[in-house]
C-alpha atoms as a PDB file:
ATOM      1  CA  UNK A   1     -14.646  47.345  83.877  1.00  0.00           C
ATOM      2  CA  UNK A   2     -16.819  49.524  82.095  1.00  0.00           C
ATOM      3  CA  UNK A   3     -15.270  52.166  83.451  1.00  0.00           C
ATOM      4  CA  UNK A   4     -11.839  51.415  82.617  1.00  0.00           C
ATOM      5  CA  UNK A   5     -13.211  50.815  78.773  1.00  0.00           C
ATOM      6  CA  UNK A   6     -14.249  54.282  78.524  1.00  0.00           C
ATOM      7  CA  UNK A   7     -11.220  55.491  79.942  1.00  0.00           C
ATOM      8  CA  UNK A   8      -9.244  53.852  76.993  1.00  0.00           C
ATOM      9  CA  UNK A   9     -11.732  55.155  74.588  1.00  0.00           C
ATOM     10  CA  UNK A  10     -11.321  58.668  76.094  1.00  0.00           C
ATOM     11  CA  UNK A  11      -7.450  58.462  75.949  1.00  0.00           C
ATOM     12  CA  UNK A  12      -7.649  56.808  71.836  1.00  0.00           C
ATOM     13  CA  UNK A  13      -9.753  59.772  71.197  1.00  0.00           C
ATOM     14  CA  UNK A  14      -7.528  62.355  72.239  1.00  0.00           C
ATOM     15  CA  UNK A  15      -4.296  60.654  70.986  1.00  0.00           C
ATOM     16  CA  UNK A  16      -6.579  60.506  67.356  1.00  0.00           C
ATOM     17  CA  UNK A  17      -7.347  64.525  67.598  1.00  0.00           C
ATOM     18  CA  UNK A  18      -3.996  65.049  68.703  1.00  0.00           C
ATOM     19  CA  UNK A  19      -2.386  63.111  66.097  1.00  0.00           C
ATOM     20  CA  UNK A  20      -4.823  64.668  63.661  1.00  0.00           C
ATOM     21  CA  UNK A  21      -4.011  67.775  64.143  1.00  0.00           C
ATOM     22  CA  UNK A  22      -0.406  67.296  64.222  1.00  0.00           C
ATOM     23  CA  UNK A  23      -0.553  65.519  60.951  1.00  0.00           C
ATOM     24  CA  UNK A  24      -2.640  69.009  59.094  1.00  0.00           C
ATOM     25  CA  UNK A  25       0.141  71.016  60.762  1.00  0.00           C
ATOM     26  CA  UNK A  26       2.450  68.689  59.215  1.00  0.00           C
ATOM     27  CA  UNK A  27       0.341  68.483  55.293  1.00  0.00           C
ATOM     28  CA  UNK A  28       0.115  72.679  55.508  1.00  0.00           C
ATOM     29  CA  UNK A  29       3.786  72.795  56.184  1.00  0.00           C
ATOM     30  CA  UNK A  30       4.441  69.872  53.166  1.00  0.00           C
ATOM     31  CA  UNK A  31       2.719  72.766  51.273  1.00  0.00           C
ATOM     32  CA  UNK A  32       4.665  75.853  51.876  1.00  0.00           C
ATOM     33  CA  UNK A  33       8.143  74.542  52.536  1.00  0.00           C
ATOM     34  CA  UNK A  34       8.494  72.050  49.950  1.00  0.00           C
ATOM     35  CA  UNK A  35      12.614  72.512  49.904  1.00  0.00           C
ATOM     36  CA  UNK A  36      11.949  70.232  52.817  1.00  0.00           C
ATOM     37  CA  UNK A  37       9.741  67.644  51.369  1.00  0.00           C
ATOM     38  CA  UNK A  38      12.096  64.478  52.020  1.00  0.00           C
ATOM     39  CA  UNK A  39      12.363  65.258  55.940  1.00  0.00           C
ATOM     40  CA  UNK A  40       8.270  66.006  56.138  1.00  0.00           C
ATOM     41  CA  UNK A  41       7.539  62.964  54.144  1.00  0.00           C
ATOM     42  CA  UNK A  42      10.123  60.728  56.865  1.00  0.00           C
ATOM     43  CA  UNK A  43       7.870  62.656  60.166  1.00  0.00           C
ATOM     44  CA  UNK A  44       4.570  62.638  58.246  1.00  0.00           C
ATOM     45  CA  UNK A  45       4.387  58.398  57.332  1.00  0.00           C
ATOM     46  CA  UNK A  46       5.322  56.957  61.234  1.00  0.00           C
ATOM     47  CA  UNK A  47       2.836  59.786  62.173  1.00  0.00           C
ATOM     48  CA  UNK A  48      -0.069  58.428  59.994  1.00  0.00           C
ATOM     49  CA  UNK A  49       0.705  55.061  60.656  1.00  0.00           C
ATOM     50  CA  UNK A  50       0.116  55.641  64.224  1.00  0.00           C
ATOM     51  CA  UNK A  51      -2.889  57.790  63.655  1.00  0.00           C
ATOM     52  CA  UNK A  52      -4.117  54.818  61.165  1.00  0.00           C
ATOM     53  CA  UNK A  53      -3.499  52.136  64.296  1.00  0.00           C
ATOM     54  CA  UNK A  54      -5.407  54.261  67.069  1.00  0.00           C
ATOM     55  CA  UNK A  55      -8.254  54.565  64.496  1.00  0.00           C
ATOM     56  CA  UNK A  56      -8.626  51.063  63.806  1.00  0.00           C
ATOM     57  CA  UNK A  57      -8.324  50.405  67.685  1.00  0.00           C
ATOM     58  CA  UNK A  58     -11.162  52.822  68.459  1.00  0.00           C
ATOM     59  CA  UNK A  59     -14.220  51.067  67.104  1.00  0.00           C
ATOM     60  CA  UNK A  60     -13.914  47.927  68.753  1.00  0.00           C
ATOM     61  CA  UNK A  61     -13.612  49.636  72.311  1.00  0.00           C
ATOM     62  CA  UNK A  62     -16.633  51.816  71.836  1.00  0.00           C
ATOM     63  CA  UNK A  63     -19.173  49.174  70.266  1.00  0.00           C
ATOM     64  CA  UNK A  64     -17.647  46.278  73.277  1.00  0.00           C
ATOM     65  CA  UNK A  65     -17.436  43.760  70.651  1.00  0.00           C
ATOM     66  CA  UNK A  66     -15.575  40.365  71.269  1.00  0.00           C
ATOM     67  CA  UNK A  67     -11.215  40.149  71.278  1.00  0.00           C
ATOM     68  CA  UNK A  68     -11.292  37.444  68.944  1.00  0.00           C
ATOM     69  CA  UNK A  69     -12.494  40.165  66.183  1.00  0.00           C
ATOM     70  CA  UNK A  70      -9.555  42.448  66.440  1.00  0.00           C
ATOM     71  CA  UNK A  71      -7.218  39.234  66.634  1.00  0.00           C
ATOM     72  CA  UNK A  72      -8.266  38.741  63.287  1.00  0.00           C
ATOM     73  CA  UNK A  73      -8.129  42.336  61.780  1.00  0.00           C
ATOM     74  CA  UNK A  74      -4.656  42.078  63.200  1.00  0.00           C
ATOM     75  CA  UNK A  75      -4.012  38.142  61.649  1.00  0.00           C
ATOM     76  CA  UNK A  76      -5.656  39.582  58.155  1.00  0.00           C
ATOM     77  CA  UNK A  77      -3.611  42.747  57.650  1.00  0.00           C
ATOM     78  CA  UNK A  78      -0.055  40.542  59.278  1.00  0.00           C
ATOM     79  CA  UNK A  79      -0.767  38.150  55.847  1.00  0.00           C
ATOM     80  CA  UNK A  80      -1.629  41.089  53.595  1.00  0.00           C
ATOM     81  CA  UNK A  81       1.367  42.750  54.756  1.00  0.00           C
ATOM     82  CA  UNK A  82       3.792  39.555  53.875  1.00  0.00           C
ATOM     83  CA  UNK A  83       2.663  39.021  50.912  1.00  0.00           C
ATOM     84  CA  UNK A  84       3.327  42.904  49.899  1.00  0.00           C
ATOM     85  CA  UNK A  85       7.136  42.154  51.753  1.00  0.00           C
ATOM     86  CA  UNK A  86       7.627  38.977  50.339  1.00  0.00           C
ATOM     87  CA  UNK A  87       6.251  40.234  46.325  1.00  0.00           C
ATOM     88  CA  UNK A  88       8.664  43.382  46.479  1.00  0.00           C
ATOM     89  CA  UNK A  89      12.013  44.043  47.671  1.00  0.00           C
ATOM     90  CA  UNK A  90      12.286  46.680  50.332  1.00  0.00           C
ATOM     91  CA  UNK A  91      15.068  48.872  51.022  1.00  0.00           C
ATOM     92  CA  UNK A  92      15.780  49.397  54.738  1.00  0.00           C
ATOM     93  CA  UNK A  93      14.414  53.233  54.402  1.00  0.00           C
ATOM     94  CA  UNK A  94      10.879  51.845  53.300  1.00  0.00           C
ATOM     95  CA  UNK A  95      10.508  49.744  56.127  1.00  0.00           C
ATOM     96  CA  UNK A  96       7.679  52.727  56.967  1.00  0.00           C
ATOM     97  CA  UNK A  97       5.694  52.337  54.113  1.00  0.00           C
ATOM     98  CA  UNK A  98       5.584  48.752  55.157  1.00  0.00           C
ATOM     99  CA  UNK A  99       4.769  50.075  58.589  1.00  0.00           C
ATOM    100  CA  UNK A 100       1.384  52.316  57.193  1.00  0.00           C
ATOM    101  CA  UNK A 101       0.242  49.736  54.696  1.00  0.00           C
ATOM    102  CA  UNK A 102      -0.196  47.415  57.706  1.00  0.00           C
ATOM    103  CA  UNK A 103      -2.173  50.138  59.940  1.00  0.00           C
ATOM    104  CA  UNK A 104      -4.089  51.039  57.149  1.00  0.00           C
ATOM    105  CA  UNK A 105      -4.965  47.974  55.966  1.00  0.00           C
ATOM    106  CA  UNK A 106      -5.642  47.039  59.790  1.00  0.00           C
ATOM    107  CA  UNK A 107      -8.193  50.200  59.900  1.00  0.00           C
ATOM    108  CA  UNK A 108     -10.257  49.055  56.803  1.00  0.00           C
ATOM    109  CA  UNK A 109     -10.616  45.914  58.122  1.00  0.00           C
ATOM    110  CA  UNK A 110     -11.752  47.107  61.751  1.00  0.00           C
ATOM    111  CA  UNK A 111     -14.488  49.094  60.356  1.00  0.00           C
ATOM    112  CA  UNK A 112     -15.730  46.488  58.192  1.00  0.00           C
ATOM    113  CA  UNK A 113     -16.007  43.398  61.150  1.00  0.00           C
ATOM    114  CA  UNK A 114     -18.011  45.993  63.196  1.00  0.00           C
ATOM    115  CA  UNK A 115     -19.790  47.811  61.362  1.00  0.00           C
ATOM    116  CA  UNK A 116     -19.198  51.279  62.801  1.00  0.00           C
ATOM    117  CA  UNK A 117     -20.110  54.653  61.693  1.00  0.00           C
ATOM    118  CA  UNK A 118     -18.121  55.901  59.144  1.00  0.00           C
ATOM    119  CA  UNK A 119     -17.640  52.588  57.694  1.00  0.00           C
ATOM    120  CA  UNK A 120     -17.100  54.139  53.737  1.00  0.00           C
ATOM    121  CA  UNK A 121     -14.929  56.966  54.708  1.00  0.00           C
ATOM    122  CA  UNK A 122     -12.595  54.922  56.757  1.00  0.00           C
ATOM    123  CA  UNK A 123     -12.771  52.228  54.352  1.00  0.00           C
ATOM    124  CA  UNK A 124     -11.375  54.858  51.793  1.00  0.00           C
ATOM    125  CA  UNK A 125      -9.096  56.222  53.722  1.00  0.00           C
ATOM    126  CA  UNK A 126      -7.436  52.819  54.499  1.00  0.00           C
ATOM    127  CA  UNK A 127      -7.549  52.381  50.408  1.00  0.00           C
ATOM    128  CA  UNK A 128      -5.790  55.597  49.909  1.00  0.00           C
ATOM    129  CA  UNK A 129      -2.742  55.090  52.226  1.00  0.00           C
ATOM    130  CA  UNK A 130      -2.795  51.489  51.310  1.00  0.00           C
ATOM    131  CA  UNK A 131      -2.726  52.298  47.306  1.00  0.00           C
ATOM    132  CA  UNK A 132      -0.031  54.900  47.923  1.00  0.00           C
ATOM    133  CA  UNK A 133       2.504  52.911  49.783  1.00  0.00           C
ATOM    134  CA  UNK A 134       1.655  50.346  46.588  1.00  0.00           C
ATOM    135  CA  UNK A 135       2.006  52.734  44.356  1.00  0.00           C
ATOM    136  CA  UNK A 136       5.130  53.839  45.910  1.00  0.00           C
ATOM    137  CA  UNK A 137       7.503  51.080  46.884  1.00  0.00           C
ATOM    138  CA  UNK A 138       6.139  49.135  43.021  1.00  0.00           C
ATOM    139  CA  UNK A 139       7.441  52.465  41.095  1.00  0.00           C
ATOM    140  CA  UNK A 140      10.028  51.430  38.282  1.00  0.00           C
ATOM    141  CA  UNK A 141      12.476  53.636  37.053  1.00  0.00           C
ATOM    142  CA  UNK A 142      12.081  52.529  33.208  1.00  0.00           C
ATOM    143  CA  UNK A 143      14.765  54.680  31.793  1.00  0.00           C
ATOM    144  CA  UNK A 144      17.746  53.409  34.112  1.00  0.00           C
ATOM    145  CA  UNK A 145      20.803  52.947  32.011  1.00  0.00           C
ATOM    146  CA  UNK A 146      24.109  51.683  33.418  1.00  0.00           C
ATOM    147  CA  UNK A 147      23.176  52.278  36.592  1.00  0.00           C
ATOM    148  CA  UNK A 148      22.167  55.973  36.150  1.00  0.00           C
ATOM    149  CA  UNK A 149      18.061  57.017  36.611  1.00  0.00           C
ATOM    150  CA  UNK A 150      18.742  59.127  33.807  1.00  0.00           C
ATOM    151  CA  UNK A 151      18.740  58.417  29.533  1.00  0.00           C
ATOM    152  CA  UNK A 152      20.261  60.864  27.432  1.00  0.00           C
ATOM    153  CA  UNK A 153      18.743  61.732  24.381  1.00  0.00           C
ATOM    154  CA  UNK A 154      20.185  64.280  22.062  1.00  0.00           C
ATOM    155  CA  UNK A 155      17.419  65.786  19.641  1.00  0.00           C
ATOM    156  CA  UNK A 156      15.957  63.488  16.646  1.00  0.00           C
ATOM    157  CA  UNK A 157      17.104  60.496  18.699  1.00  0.00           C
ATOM    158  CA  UNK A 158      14.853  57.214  18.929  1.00  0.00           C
ATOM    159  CA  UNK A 159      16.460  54.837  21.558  1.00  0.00           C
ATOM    160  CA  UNK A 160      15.091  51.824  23.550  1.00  0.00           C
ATOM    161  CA  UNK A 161      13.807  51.915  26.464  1.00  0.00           C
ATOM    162  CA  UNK A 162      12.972  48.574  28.701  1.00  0.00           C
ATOM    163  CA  UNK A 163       9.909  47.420  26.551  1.00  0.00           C
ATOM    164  CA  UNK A 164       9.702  50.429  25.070  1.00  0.00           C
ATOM    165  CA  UNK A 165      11.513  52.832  22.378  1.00  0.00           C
ATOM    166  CA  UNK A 166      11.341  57.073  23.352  1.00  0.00           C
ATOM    167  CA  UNK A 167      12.032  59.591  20.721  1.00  0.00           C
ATOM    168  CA  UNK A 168      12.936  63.314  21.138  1.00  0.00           C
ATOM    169  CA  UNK A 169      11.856  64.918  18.498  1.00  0.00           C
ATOM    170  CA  UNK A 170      12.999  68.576  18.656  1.00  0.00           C
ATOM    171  CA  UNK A 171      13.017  71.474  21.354  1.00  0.00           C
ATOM    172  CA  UNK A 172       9.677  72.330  22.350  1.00  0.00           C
ATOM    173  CA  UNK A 173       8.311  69.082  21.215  1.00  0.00           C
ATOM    174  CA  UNK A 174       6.793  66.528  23.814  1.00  0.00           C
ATOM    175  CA  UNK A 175       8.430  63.160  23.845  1.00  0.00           C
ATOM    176  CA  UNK A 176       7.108  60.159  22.148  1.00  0.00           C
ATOM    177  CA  UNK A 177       6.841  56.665  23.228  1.00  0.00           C
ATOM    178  CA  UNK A 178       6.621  53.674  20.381  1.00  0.00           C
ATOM    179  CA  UNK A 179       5.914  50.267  21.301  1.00  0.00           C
ATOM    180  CA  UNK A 180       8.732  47.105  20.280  1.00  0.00           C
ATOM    181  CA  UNK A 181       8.525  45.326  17.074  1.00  0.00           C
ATOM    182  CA  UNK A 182      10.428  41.574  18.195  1.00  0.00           C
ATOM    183  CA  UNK A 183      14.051  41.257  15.701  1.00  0.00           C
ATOM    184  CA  UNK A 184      13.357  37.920  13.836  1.00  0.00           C
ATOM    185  CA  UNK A 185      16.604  36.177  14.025  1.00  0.00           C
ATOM    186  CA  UNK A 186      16.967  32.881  11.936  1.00  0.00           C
ATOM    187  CA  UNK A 187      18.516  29.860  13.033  1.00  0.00           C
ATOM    188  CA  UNK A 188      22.675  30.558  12.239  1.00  0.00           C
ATOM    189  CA  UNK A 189      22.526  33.863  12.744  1.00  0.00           C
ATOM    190  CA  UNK A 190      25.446  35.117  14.433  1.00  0.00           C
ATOM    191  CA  UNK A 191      25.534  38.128  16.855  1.00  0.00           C
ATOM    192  CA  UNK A 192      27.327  40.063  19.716  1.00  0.00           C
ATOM    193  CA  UNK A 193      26.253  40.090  23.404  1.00  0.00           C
ATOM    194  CA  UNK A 194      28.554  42.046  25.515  1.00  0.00           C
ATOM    195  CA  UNK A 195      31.799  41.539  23.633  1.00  0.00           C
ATOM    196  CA  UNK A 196      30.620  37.593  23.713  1.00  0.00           C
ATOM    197  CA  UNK A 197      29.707  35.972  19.756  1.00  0.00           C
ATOM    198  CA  UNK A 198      26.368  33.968  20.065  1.00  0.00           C
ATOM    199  CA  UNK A 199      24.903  31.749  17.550  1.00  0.00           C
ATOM    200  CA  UNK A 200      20.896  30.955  17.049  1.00  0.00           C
ATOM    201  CA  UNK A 201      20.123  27.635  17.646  1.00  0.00           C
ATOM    202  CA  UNK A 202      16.601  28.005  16.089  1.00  0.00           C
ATOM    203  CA  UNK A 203      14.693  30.324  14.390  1.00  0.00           C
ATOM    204  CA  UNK A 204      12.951  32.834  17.095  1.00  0.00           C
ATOM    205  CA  UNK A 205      11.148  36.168  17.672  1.00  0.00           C
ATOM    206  CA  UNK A 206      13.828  38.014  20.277  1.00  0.00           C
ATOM    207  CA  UNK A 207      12.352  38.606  23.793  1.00  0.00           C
ATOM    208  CA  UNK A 208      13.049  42.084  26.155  1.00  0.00           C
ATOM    209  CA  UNK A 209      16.036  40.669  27.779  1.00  0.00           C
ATOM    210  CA  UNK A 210      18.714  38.800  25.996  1.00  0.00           C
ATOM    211  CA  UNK A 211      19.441  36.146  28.802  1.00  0.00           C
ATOM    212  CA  UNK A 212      15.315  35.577  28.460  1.00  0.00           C
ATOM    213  CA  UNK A 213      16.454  33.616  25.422  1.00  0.00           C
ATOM    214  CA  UNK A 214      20.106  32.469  26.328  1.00  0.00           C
ATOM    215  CA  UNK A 215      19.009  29.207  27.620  1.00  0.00           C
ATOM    216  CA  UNK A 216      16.845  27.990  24.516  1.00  0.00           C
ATOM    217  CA  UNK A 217      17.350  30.198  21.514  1.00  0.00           C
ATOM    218  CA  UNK A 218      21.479  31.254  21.567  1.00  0.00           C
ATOM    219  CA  UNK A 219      24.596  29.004  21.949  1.00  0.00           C
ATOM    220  CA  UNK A 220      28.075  30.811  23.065  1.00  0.00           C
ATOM    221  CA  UNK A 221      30.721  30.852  20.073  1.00  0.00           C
ATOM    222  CA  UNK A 222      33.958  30.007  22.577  1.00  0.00           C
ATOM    223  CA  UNK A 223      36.078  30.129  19.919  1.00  0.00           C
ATOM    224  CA  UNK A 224      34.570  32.637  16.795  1.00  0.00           C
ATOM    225  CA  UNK A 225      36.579  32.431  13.509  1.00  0.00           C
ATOM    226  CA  UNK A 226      37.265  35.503  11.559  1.00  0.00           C
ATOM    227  CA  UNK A 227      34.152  35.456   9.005  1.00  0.00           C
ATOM    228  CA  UNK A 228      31.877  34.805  12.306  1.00  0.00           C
ATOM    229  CA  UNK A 229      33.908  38.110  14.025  1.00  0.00           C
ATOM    230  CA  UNK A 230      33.025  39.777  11.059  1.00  0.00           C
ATOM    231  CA  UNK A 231      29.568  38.999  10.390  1.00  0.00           C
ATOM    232  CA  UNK A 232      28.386  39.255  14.189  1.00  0.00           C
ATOM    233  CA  UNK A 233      25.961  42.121  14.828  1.00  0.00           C
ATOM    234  CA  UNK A 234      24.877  44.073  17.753  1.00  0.00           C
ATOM    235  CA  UNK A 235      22.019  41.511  19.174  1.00  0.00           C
ATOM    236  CA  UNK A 236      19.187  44.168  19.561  1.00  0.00           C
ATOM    237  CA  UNK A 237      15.635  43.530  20.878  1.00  0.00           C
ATOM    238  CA  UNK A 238      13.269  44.929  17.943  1.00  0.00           C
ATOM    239  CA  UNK A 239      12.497  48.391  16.785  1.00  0.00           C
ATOM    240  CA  UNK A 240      10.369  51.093  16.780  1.00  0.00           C
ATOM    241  CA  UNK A 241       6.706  50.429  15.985  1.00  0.00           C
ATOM    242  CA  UNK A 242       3.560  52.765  16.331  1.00  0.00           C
ATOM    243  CA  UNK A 243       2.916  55.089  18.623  1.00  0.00           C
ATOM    244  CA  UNK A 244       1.535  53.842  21.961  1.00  0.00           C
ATOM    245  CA  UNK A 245       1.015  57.477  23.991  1.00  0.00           C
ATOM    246  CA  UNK A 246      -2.297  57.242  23.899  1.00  0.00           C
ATOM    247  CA  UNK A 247      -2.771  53.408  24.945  1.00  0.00           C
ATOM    248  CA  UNK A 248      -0.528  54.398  28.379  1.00  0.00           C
ATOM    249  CA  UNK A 249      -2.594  57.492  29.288  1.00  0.00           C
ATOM    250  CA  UNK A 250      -5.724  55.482  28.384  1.00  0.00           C
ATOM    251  CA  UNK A 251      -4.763  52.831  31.008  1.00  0.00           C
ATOM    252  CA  UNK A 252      -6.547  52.452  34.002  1.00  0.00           C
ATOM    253  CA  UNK A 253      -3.497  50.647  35.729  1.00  0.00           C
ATOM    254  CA  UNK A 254      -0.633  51.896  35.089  1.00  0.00           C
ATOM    255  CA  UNK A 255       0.923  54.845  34.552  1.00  0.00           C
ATOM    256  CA  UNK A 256       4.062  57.414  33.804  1.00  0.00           C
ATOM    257  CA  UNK A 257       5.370  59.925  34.700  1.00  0.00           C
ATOM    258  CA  UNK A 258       8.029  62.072  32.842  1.00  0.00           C
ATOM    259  CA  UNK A 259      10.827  64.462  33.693  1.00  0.00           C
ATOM    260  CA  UNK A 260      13.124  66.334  31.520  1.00  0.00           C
ATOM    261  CA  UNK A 261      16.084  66.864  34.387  1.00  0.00           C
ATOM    262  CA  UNK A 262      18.226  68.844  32.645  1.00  0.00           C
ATOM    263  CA  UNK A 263      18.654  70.714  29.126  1.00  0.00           C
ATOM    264  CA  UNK A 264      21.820  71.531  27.216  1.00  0.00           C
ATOM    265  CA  UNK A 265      23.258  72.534  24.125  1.00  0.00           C
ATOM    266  CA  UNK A 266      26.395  70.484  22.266  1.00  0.00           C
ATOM    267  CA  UNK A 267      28.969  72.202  19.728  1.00  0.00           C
ATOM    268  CA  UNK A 268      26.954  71.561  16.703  1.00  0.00           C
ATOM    269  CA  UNK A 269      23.530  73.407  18.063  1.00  0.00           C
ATOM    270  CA  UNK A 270      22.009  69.975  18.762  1.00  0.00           C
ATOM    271  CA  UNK A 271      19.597  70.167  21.742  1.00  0.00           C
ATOM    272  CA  UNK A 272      20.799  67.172  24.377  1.00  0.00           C
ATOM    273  CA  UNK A 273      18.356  66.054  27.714  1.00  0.00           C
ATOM    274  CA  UNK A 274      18.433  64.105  30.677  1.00  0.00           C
ATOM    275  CA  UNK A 275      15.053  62.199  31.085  1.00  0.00           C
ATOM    276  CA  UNK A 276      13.496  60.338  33.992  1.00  0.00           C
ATOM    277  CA  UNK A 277      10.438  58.171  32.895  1.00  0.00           C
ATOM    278  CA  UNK A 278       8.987  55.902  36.220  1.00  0.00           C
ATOM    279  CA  UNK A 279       6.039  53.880  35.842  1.00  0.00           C
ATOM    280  CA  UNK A 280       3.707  53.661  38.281  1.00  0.00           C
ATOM    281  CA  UNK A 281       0.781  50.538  39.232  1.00  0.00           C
ATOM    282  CA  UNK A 282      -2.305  50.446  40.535  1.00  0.00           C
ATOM    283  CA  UNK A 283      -3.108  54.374  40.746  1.00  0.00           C
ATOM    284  CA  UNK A 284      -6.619  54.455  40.275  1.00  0.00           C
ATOM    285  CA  UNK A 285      -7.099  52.319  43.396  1.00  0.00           C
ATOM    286  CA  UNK A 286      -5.663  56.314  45.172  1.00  0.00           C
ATOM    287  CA  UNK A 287      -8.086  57.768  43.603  1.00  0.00           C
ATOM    288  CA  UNK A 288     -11.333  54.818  44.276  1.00  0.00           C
ATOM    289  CA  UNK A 289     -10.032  55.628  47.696  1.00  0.00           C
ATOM    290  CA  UNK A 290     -10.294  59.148  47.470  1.00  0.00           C
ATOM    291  CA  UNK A 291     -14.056  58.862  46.218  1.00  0.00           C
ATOM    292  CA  UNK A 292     -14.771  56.821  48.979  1.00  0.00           C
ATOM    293  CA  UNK A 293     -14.227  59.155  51.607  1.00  0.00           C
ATOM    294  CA  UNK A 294     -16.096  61.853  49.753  1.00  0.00           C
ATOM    295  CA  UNK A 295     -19.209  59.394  49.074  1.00  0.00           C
ATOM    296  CA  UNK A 296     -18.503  58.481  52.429  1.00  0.00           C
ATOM    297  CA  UNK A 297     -18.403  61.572  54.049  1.00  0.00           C
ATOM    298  CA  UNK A 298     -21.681  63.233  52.162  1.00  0.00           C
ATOM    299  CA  UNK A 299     -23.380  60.070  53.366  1.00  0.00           C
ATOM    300  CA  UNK A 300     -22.248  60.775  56.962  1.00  0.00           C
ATOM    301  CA  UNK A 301     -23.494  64.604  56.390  1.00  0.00           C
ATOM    302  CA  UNK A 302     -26.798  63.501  55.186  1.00  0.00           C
ATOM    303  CA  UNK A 303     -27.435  60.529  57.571  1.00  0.00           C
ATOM    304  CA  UNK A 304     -26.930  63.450  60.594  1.00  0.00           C
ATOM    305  CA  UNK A 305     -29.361  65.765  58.858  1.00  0.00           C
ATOM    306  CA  UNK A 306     -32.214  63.672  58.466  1.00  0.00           C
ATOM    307  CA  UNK A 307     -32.103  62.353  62.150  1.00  0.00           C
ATOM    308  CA  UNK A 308     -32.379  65.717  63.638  1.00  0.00           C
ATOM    309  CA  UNK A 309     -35.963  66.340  64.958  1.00  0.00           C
ATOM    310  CA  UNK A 310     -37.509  68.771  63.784  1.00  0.00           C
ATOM    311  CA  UNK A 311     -40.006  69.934  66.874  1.00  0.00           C
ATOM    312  CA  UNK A 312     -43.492  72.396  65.885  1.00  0.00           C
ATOM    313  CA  UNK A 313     -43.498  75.453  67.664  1.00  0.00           C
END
C-alpha cells in the first residue's frame, strides 16, 4: 500500500514538473509572439488548471492524511465555484475560467487542511489565479452604446457614460471622467423615453436607468395632446459634476482601464475617437496574491538556510 502511495506521488510529481515546464514554455512564448495572444491564452488556462489540480492533489498523498480531508477541499471549492456561476453569467467560451477558479481555489484549500510546506506561496498562488478569473469574467464594458464596445467622442464633447459622464477635451489631452449630478424632475413634468411621452407622478431625484423609476416615479401618456408633444423633453439622467479621476485611481477595488481605438479627423478639423473604458473588481486581491508567493517564497528560502548544519572542521 505504501508502495503504491509513493508511486502516485512519484507520477503527480512528474506530471507537476512536466506541466510546469510546459506552462514557462507557454508564458515565454505569450511574451514574444503576442499576435497570438488569444490562441496562447485558450492552451495556457486548461493547462494551469490541470497543473493547479495535480498540485492540490500532491500534499495529501505525501503527508498520508485521511480521504475525508480532500472530500472536503473538493465539497468547499464545488460551493465556491457555484456561487461564482450562479452570481455571473458565463458565456460558453469561459467555461475555463470557471474550470481554473475551481482548481485553484481547490489548491489553497489543500494546503491549508494539511498544513504542508509551502503553505503561503501556494496559498498565493491559488489567490492569484482565483482573483484573475474574478477579475476577468466580472469586467464591464462601461462605454457600450447600442450594442457597440465603443463611444465616440468628437473633441470638446462631454457625454454620459453608465454612472458616469467622459469628456474629451482636445488632442493630446487625457480624458476626463465627472461623476452624475441626479435631474430633479417635479411632479407633472412631462418627458420623452424612446419616442414614448411620460408624465411624473411625484416629485423625484432621477436614478441611472430610466425603467429604475418607471414603476414608481413615471406614468405612460397613451394618448399625449399637442402642448404635452411640445413641451416633452429628452428624459436625461443628471449632468456633469466634479471631477472624480482621482477617487477611481485612489480605489482599492475597482478599477479602469482606457483605450483610445482609433483616431480621426472630420471636415471641419475636429479631432473624433473611438474609446473603450472597462472596469475592472477586485484587483488588488491579484496583487495580495502576488505578495504572497514572494513572502512566501523568501520564507521558504530562509526556513532551508537556517536548517542546514553547519559542521566545525
Amino acid at each position: 500500500m505504501l508502495e503504491r502511495r509513493d508511486t502516485f506521488v512519484e507520477i503527480a510529481l512528474f506530471l507537476r514538473n512536466a506541466l510546469l515546464l510546459f506552462a514557462v514554455l507557454l508564458t515565454a512564448s505569450l511574451l514574444i509572439f503576442s499576435q497570438y495572444e488569444s490562441l496562447l491564452l485558450r492552451l495556457g488556462i486548461p493547462l494551469i488548471s490541470l497543473l493547479m489540480v495535480i498540485s492540490g492533489i500532491l500534499p495529501f498523498l505525501k503527508t498520508k492524511q485521511s480521504s475525508w480531508k480532500i472530500i472536503l477541499a473538493f465539497t468547499i471549492s464545488v460551493l465556491f465555484t457555484s456561487i461564482l456561476y450562479y452570481q455571473i453569467e458565463f458565456q460558453t467560451y469561459e467555461y475555463p475560467h470557471l474550470a481554473l477558479f475551481f482548481s485553484a481555489v481547490f489548491t489553497g484549500l489543500a494546503y491549508v487542511i494539511t498544513k504542508s510546506t509551502g503553505i503561503i506561496a501556494y496559498l498565493g498562488i491559488a489567490i492569484v489565479c482565483a482573483s484573475s478569473v474574478y477579475v476577468d469574467v466580472s469586467s464591464e464594458v462601461i462605454s457600450r452604446t447600442n450594442g457597440n464596445d465603443h463611444l465616440i467622442l468628437a473633441e470638446g464633447d462631454t457625454v454620459k457614460m453608465e454612472n458616469y459622464y467622459i469628456c474629451y477635451p482636445s488632442s493630446g489631452e487625457e480624458l476626463k471622467f465627472f461623476d452624475r449630478i441626479p435631474m430633479r424632475y417635479e411632479k407633472g413634468s412631462i418627458v420623452k423615453f424612446e419616442e414614448m411621452i411620460f408624465k411624473a407622478e411625484k416629485s423625484h431625484l432621477s436614478s441611472f436607468d430610466f425603467f429604475s423609476d418607471l414603476e414608481m416615479e413615471w406614468r405612460l401618456v397613451p394618448y399625449p395632446n399637442q402642448a404635452q408633444l411640445k413641451s416633452a423633453k429628452e428624459w436625461e439622467n443628471g449632468e456633469a459634476g466634479n471631477e472624480i479621476i482621482d477617487t477611481l485611481l485612489k480605489n482599492l477595488w475597482t478599477s479602469m482601464k482606457t483605450e483610445i481605438i482609433t483616431t480621426s479627423s472630420s471636415m471641419n478639423d475636429t479631432n473624433i475617437i473611438a474609446v473603450k473604458v472597462t472596469r475592472y473588481r477586485l484587483g488588488v486581491m491579484v496583487w495580495f496574491g502576488a505578495f504572497l508567493v514572494a513572502f512566501g517564497i523568501i520564507h521558504l528560502f530562509l526556513k532551508r538556510n537556517s536548517s542546514v548544519q553547519i559542521t566545525p572542521e
